[in-house]
Protein backbone atom coordinates (compact mmCIF):
# COMPACT_ATOMS: atom_id res chain seq x y z
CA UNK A 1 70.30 77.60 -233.16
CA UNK A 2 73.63 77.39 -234.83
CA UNK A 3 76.45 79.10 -233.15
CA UNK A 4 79.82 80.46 -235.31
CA UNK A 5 82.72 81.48 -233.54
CA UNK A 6 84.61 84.49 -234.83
CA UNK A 7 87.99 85.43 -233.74
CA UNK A 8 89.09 88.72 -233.62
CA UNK A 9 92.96 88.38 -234.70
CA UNK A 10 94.06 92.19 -233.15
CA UNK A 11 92.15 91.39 -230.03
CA UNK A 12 93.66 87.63 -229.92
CA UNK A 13 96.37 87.61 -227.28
CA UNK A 14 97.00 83.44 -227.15
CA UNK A 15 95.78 82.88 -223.52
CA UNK A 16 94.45 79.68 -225.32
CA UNK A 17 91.62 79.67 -222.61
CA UNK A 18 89.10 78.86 -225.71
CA UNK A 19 91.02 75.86 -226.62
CA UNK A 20 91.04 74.32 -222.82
CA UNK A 21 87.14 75.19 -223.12
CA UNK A 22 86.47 73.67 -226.70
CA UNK A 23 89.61 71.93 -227.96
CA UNK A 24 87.07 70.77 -231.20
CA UNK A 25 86.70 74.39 -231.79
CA UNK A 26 89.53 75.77 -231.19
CA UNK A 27 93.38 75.86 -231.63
CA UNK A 28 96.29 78.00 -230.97
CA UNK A 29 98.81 78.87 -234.19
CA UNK A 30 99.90 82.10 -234.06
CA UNK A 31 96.59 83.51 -233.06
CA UNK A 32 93.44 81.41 -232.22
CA UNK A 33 91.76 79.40 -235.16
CA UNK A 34 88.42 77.84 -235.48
CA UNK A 35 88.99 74.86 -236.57
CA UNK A 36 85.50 72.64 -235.86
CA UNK A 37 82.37 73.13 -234.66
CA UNK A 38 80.58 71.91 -231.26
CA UNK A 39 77.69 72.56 -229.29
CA UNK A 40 76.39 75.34 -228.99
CA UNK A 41 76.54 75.97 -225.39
CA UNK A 42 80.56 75.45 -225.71
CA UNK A 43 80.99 77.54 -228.13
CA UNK A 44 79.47 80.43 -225.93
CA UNK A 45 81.53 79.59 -223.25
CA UNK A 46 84.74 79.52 -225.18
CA UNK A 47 83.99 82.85 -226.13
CA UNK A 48 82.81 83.78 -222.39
CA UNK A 49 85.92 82.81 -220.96
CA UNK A 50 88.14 84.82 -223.34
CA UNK A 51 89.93 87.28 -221.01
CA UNK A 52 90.82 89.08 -223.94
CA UNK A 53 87.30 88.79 -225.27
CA UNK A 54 88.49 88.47 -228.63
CA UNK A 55 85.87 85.78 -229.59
CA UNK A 56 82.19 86.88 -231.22
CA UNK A 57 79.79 84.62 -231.76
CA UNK A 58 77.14 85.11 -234.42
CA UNK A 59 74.04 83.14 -235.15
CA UNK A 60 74.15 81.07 -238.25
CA UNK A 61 71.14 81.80 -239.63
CA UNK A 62 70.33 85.21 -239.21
CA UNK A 63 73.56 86.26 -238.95
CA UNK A 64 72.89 88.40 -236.03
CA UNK A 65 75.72 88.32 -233.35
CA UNK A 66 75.05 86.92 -230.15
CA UNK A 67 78.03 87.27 -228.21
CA UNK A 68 79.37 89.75 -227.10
């Protein structure tokens, strides 16, 4: 499976928790950006660790979201 983060920017509050997680994936600007890929397994986390849980993840393929 191929995992695609998705970042919600109203529910983004910059506690930059997915960029200590997955620095390849992630980066803080003004909100958080994807800005890479990675595994994933990381990617899931990224988004599981989101205390704002402004981070879906969606299923390249079928499109179907997976997380949250």
């Amino acid at each position: 499976m191929s995992l695609r983060p998705v970042i919600d920017e109203s529910a983004c509050a910059l506690h930059g928790d997915c960029v200590e997680v997955a620095p390849q994936v992630f980066r803080i600007d003004d909100i958080a950006v994807v800005i890479g890929t990675g595994p994933d397994d990381l990617i899931l986390e990224a988004a599981s660790v989101c205390p704002s849980v402004a981070i879906a993840v969606f299923d390249d393929a079928t499109g179907d979201q997976v997380y949250p």
